[in-house]
N, C-alpha and C. Protein backbone atom coordinates (compact mmCIF):
# COMPACT_ATOMS: atom_id res chain seq x y z
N UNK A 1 -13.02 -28.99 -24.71
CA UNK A 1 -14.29 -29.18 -25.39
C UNK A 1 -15.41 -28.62 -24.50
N UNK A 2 -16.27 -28.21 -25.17
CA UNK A 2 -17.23 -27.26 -24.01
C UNK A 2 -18.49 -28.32 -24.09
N UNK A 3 -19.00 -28.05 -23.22
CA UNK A 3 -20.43 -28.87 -22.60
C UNK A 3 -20.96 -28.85 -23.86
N UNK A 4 -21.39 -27.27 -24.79
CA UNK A 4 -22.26 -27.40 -25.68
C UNK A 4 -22.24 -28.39 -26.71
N UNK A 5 -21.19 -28.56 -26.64
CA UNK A 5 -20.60 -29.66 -27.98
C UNK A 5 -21.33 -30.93 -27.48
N UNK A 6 -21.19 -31.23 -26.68
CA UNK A 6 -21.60 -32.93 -26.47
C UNK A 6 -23.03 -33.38 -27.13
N UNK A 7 -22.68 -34.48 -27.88
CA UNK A 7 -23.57 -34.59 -28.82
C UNK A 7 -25.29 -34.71 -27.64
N UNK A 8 -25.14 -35.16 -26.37
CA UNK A 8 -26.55 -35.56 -25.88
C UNK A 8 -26.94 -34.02 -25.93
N UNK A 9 -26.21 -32.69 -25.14
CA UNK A 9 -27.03 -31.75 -25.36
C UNK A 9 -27.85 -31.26 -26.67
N UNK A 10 -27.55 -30.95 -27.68
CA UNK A 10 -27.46 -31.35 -28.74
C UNK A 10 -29.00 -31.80 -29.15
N UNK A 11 -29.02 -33.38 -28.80
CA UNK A 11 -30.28 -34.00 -28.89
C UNK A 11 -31.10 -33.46 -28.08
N UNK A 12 -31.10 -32.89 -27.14
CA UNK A 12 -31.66 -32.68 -25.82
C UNK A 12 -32.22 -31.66 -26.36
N UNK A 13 -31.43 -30.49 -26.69
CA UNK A 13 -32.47 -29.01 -27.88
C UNK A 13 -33.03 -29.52 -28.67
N UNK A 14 -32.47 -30.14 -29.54
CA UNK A 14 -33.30 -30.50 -30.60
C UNK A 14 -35.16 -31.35 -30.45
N UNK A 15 -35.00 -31.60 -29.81
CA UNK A 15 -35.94 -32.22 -29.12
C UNK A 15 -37.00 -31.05 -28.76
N UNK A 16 -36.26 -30.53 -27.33
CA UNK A 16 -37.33 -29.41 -26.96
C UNK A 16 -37.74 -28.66 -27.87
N UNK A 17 -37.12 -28.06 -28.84
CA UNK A 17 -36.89 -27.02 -30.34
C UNK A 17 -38.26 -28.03 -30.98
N UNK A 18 -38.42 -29.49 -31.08
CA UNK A 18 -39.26 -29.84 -31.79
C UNK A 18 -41.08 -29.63 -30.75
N UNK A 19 -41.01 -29.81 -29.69
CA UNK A 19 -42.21 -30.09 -28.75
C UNK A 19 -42.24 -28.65 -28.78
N UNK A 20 -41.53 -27.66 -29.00
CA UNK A 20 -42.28 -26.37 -29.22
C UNK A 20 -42.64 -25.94 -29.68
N UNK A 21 -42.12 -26.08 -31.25
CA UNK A 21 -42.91 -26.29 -32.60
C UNK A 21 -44.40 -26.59 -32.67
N UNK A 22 -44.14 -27.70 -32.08
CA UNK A 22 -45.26 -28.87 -32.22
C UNK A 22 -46.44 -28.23 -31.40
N UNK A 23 -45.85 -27.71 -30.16
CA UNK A 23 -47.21 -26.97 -28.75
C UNK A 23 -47.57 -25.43 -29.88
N UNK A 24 -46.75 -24.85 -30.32
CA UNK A 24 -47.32 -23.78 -31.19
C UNK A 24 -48.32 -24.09 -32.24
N UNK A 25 -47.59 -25.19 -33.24
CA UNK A 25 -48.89 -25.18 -34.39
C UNK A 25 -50.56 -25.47 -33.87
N UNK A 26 -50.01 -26.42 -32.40
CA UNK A 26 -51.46 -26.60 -32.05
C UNK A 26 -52.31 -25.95 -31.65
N UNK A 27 -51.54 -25.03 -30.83
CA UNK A 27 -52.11 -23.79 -30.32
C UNK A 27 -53.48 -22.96 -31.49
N UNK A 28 -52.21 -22.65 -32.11
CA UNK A 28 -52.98 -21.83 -33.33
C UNK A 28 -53.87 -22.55 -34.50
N UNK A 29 -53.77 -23.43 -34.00
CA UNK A 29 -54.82 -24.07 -35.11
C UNK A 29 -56.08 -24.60 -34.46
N UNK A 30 -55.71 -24.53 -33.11
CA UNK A 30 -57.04 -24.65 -31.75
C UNK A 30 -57.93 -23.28 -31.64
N UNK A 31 -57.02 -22.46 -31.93
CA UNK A 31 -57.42 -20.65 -31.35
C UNK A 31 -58.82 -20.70 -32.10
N UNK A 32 -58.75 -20.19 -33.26
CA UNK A 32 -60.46 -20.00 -33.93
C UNK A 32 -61.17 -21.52 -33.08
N UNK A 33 -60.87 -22.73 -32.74
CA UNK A 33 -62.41 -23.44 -32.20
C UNK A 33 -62.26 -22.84 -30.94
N UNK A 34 -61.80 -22.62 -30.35
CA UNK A 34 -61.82 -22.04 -29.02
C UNK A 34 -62.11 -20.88 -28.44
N UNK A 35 -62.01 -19.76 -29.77
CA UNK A 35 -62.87 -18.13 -29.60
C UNK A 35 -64.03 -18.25 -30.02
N UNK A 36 -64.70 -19.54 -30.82
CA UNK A 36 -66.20 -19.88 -31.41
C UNK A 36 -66.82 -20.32 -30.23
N UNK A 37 -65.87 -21.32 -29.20
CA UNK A 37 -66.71 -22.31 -28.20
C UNK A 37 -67.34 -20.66 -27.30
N UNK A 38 -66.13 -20.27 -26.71
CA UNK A 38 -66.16 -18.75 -26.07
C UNK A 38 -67.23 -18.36 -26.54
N UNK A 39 -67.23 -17.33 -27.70
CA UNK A 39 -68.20 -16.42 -28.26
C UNK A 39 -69.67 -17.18 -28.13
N UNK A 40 -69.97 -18.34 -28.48
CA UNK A 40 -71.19 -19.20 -28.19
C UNK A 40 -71.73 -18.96 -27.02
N UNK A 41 -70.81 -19.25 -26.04
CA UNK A 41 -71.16 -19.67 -24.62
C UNK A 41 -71.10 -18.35 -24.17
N UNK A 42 -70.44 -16.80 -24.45
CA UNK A 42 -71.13 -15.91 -23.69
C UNK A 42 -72.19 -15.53 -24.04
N UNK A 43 -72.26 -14.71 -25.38
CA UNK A 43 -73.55 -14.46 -26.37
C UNK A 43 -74.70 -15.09 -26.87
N UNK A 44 -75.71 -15.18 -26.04
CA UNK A 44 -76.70 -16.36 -26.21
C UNK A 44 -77.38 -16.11 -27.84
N UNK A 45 -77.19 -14.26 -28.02
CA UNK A 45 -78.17 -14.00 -29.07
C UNK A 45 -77.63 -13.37 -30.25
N UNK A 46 -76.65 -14.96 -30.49
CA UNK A 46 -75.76 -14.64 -31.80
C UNK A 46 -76.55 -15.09 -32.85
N UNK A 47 -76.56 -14.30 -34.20
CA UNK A 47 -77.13 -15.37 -35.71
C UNK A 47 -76.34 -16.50 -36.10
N UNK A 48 -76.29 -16.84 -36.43
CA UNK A 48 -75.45 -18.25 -37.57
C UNK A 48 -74.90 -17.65 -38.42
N UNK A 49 -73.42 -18.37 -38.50
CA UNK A 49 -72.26 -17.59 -39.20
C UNK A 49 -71.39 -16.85 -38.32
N UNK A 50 -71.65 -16.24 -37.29
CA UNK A 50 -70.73 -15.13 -36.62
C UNK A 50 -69.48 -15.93 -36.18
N UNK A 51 -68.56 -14.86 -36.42
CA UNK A 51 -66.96 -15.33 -35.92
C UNK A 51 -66.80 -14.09 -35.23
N UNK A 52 -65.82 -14.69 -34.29
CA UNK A 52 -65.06 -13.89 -33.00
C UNK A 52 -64.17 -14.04 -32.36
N UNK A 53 -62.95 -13.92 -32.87
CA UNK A 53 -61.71 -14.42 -32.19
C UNK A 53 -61.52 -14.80 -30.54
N UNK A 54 -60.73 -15.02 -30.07
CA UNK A 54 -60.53 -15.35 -28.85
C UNK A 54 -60.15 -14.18 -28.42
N UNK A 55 -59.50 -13.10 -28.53
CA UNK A 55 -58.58 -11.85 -28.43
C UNK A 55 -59.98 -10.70 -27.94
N UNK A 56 -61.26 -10.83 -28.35
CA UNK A 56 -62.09 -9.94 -27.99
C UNK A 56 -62.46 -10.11 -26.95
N UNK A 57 -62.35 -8.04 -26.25
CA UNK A 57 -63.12 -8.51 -24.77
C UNK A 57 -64.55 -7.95 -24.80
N UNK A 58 -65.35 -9.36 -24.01
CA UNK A 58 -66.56 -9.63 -24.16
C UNK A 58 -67.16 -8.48 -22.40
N UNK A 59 -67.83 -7.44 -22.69
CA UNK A 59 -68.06 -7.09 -21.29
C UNK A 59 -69.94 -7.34 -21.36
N UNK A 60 -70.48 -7.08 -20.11
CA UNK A 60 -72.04 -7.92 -19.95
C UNK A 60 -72.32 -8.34 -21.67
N UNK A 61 -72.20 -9.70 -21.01
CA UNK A 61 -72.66 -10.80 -22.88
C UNK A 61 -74.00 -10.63 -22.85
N UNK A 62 -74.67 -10.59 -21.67
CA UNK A 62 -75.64 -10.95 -21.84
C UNK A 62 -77.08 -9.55 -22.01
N UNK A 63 -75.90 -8.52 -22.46
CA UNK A 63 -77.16 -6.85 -22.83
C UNK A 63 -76.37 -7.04 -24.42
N UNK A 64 -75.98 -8.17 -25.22
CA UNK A 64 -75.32 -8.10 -26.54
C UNK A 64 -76.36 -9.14 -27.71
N UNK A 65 -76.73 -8.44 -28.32
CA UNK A 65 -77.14 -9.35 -29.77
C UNK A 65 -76.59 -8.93 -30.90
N UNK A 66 -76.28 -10.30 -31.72
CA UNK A 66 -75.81 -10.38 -33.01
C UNK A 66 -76.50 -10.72 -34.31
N UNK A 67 -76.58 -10.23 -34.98
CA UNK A 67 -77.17 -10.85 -36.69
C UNK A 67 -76.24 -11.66 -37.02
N UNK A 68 -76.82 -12.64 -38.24
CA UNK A 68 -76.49 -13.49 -39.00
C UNK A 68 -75.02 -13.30 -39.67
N UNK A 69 -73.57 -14.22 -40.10
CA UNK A 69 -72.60 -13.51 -40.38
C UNK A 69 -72.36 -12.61 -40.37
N UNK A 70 -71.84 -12.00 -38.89
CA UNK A 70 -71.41 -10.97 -38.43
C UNK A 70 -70.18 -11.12 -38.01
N UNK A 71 -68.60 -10.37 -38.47
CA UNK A 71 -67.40 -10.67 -38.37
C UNK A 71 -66.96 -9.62 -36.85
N UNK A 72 -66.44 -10.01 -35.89
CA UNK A 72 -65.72 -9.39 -35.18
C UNK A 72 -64.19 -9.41 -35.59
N UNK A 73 -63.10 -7.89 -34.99
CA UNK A 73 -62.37 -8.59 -35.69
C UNK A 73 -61.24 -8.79 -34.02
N UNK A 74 -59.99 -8.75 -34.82
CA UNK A 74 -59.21 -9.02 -32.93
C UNK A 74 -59.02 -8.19 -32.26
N UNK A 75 -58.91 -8.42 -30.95
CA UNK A 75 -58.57 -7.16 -30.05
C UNK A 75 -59.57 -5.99 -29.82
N UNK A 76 -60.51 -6.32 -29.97
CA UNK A 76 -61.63 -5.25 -30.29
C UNK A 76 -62.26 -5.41 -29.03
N UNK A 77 -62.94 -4.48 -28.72
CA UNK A 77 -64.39 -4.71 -27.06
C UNK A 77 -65.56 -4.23 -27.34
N UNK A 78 -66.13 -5.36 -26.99
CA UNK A 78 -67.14 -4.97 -27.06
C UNK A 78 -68.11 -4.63 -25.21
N UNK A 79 -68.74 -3.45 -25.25
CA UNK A 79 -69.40 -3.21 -23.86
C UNK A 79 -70.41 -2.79 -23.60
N UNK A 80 -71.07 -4.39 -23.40
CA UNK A 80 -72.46 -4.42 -23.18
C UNK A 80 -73.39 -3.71 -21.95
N UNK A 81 -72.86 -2.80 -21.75
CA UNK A 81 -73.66 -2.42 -19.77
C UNK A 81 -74.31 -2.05 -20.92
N UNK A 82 -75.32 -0.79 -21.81
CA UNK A 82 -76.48 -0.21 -21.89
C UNK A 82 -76.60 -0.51 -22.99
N UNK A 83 -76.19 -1.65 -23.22
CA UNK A 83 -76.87 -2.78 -24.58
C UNK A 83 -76.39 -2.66 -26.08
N UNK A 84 -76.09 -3.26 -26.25
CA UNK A 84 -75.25 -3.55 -27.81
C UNK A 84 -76.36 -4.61 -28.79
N UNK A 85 -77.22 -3.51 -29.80
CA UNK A 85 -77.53 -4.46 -31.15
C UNK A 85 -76.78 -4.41 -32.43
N UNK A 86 -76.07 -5.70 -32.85
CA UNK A 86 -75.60 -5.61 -34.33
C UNK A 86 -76.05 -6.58 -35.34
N UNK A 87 -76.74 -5.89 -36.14
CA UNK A 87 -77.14 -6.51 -37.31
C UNK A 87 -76.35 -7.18 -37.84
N UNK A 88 -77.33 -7.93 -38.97
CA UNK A 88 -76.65 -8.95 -39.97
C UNK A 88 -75.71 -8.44 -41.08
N UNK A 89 -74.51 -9.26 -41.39
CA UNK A 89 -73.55 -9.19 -42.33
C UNK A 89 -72.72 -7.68 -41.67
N UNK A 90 -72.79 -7.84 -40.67
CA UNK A 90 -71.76 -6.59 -40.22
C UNK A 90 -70.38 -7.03 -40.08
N UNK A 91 -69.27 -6.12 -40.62
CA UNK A 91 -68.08 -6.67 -40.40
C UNK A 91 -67.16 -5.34 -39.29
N UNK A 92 -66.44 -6.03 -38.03
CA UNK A 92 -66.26 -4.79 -37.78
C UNK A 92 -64.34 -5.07 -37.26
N UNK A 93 -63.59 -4.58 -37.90
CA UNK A 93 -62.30 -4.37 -38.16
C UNK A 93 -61.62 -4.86 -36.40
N UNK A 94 -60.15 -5.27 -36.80
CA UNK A 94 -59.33 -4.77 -35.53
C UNK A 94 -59.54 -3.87 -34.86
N UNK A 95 -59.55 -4.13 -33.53
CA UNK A 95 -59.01 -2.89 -32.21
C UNK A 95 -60.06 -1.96 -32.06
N UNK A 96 -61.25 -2.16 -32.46
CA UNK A 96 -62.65 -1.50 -32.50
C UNK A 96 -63.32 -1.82 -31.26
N UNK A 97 -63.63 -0.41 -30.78
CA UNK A 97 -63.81 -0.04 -29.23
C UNK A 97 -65.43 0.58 -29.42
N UNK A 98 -66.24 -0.24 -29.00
CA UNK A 98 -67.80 -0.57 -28.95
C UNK A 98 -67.74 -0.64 -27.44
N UNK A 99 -68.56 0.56 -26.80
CA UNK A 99 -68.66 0.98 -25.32
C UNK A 99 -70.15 1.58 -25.32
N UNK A 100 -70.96 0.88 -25.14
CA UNK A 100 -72.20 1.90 -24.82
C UNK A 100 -72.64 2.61 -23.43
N UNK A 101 -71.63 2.28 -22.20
CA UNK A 101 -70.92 2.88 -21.26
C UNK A 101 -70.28 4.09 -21.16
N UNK A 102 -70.56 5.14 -20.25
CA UNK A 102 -69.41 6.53 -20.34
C UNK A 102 -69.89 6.87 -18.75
N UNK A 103 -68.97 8.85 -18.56
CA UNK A 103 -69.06 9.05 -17.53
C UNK A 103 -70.07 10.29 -17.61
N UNK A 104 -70.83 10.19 -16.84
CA UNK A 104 -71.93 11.62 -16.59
C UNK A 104 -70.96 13.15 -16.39
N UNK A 105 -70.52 13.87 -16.88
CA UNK A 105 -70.27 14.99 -16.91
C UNK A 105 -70.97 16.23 -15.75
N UNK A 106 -72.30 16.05 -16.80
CA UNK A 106 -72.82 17.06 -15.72
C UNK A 106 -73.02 17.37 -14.66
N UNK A 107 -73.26 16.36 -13.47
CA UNK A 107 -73.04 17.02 -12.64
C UNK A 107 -71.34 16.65 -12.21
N UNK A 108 -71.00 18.02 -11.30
CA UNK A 108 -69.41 18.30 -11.20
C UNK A 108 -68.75 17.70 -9.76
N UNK A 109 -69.50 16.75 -9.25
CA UNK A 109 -69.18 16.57 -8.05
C UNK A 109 -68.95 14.85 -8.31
N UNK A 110 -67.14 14.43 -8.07
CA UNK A 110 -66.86 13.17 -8.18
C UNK A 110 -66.98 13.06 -6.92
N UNK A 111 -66.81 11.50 -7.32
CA UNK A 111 -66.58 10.66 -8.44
C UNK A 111 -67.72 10.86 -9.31
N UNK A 112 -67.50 10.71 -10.59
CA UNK A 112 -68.80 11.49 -12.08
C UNK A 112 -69.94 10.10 -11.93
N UNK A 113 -70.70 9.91 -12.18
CA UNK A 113 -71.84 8.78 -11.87
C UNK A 113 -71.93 7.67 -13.55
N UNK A 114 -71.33 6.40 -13.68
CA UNK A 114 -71.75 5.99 -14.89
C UNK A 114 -73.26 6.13 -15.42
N UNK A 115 -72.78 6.12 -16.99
CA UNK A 115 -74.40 6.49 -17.56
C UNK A 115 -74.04 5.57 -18.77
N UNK A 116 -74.94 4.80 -18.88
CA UNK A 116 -75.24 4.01 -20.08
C UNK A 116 -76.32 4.35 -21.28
N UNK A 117 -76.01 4.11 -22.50
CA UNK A 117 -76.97 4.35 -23.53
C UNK A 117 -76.53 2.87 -24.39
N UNK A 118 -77.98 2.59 -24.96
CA UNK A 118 -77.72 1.83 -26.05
C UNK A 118 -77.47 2.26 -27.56
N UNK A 119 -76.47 1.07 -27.92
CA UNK A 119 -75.99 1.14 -29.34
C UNK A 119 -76.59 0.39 -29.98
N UNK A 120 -76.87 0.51 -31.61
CA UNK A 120 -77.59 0.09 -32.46
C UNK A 120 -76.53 0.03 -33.87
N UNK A 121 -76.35 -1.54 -34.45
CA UNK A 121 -75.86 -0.84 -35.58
C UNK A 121 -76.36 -1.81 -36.81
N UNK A 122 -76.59 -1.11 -36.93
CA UNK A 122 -77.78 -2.12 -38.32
C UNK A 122 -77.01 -2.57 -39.02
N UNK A 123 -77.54 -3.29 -39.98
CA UNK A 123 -77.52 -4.02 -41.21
C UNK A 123 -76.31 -3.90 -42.24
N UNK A 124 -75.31 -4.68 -42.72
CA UNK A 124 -74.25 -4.41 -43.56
C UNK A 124 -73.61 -2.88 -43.23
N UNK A 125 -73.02 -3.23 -42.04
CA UNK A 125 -72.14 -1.92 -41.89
C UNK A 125 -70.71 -2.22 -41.86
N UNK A 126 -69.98 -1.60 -42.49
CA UNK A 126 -68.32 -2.06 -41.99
C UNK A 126 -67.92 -0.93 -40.95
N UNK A 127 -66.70 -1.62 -39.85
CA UNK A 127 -66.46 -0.48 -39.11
C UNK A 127 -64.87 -0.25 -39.32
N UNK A 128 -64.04 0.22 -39.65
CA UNK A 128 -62.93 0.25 -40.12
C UNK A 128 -61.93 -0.22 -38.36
N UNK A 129 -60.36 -0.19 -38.74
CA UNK A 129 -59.63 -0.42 -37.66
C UNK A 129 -59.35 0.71 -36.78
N UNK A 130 -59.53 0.33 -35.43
CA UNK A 130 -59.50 1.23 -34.38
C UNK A 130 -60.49 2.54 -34.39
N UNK A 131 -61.56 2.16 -34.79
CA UNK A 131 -62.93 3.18 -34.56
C UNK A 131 -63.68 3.18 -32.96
N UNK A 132 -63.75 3.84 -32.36
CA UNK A 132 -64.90 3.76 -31.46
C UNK A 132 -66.33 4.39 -31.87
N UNK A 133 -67.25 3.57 -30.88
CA UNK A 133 -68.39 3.65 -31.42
C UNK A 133 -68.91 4.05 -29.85
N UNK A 134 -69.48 4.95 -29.85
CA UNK A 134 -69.83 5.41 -28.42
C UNK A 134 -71.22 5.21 -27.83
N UNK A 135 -72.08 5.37 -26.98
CA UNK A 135 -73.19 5.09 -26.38
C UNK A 135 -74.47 6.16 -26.75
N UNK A 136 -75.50 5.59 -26.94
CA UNK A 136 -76.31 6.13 -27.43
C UNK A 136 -76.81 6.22 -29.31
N UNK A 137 -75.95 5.71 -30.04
CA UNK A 137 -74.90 5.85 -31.43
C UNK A 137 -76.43 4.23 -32.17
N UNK A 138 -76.94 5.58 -33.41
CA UNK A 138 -77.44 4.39 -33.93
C UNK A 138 -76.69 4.56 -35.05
N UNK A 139 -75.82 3.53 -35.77
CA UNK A 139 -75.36 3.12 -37.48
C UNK A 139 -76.31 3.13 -38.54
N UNK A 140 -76.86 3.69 -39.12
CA UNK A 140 -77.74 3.01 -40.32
C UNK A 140 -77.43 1.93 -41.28
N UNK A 141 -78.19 1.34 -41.98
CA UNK A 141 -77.82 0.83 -42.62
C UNK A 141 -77.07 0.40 -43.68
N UNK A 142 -75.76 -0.06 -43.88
CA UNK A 142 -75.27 0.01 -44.91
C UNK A 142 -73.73 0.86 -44.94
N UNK A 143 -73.76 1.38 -43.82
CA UNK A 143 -73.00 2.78 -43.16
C UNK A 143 -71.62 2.42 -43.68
N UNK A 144 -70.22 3.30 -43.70
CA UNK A 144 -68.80 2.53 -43.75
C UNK A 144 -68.60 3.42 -42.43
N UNK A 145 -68.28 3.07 -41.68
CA UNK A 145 -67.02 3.93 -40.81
C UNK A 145 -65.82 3.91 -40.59
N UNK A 146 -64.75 4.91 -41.29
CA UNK A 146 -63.65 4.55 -41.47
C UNK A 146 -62.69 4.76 -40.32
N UNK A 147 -61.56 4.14 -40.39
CA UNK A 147 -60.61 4.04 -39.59
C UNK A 147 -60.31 4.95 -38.56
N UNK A 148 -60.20 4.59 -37.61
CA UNK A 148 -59.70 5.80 -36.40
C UNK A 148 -60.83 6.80 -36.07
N UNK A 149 -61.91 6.59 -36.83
CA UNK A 149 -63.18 7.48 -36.34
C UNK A 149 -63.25 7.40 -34.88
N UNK A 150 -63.97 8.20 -34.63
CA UNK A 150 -64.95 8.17 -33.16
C UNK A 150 -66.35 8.52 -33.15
N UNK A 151 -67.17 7.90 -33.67
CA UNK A 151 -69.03 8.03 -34.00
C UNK A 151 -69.57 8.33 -32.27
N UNK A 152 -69.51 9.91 -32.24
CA UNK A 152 -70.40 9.91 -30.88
C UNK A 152 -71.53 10.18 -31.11
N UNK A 153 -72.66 10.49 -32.04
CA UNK A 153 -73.75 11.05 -32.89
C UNK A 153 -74.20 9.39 -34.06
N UNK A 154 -75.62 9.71 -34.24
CA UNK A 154 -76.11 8.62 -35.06
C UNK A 154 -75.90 8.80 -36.27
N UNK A 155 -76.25 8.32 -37.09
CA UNK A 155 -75.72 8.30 -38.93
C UNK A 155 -76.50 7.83 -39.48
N UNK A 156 -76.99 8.53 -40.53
CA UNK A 156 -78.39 7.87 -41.64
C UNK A 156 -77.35 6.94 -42.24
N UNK A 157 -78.92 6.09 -42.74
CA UNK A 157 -78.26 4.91 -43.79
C UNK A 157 -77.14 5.46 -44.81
N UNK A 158 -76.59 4.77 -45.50
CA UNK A 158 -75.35 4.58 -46.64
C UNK A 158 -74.54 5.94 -45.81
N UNK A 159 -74.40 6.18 -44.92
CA UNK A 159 -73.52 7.11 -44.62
C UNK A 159 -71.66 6.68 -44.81
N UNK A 160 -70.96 7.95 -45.29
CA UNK A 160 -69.31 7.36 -44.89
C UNK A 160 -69.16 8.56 -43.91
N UNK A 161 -68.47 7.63 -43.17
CA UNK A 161 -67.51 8.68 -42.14
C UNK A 161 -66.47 8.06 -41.50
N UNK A 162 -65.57 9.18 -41.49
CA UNK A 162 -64.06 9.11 -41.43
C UNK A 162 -63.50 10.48 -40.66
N UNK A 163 -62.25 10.02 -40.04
CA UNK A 163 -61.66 11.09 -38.86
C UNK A 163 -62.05 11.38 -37.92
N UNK A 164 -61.11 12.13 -36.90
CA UNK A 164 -61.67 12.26 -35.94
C UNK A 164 -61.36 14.09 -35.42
N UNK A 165 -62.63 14.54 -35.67
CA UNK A 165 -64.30 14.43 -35.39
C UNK A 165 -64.48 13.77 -36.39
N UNK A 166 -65.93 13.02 -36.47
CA UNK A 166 -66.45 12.60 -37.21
C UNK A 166 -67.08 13.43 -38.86
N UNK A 167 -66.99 13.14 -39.43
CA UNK A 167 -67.64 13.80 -40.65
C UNK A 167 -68.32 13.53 -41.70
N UNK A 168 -69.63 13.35 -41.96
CA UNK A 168 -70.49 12.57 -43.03
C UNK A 168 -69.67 13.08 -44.26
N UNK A 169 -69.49 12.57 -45.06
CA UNK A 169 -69.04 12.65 -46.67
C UNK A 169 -70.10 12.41 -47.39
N UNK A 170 -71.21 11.28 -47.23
CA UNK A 170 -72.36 11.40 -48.22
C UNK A 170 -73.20 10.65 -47.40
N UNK A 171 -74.96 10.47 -48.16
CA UNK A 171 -75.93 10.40 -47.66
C UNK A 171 -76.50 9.84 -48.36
């Protein structure tokens, strides 16, 4: 008869099998109050309504403002060195890479010197999954930016754009 058989082991999994269960559902049913407590406590200059998973990385919170129900979504960064504004009712997808941070090019002698610009993205914009949004970059209002973009250039209001390069479709 092998060890496994004996009825105490047996109880003994079953058991742990249950307290792991049990440590998971809590987990995840803790996660959203616990990416709200987070998101609160870095971002002083959030609107009412905003959600933000736990999964987003938050870089300087404190060069970041938010409008009123504004959705982050997971896994996304946001990077505040040369200041991040986002308007109200903005929703902005998974894995969305918001950097208003880059490297100076011009001159040719490294290490290249960081250079910051601020981002702006107004009012009811959606940003699709895995877009970056680069430094200097104002959104207009109303804007869609679709999936996998890379917005290194600003965009009039109701703009769509999609691919990468970027490409206005309408105006």
């Amino acid at each position: 008869m092998a060890i496994y058989n004996a009825p105490i082991i047996k109880y003994f999994f079953g058991i742990l099998f249950f307290f792991v269960k049990l440590c998971m559902k809590i987990r995840s049913s803790l996660a959203p109050v616990v990416g709200a407590i987070r998101f609160r406590a870095l971002i002083k200059n959030a609107g009412s309504g905003c959600s933000c998973p736990y999964t987003v990385e938050i870089k300087y919170p404190e060069n970041i403002s938010i409008g009123n129900s504004t959705r982050i979504g997971p896994h996304s960064t946001l990077g505040g060195y040369g200041g991040i504004k986002i308007g109200s009712n903005v929703v902005v997808s998974k894995n969305v890479l918001i950097e208003s941070a880059g490297l100076e090019f011009k001159n040719k002698n490294v290490p290249y010197k960081h250079k910051a610009m601020p981002i702006v993205i107004e009012d009811e914009v959606w940003i699709g999954a895995n877009a970056i949004i680069l430094g200097g970059v104002t959104i207009g209002k109303g804007s869609i930016v679709g999936a996998g973009a890379v917005v290194s250039k600003s965009l009039p209001e109701k703009s769509i754009v999609v691919q990468s390069p970027t490409r206005i479709l309408s105006k």
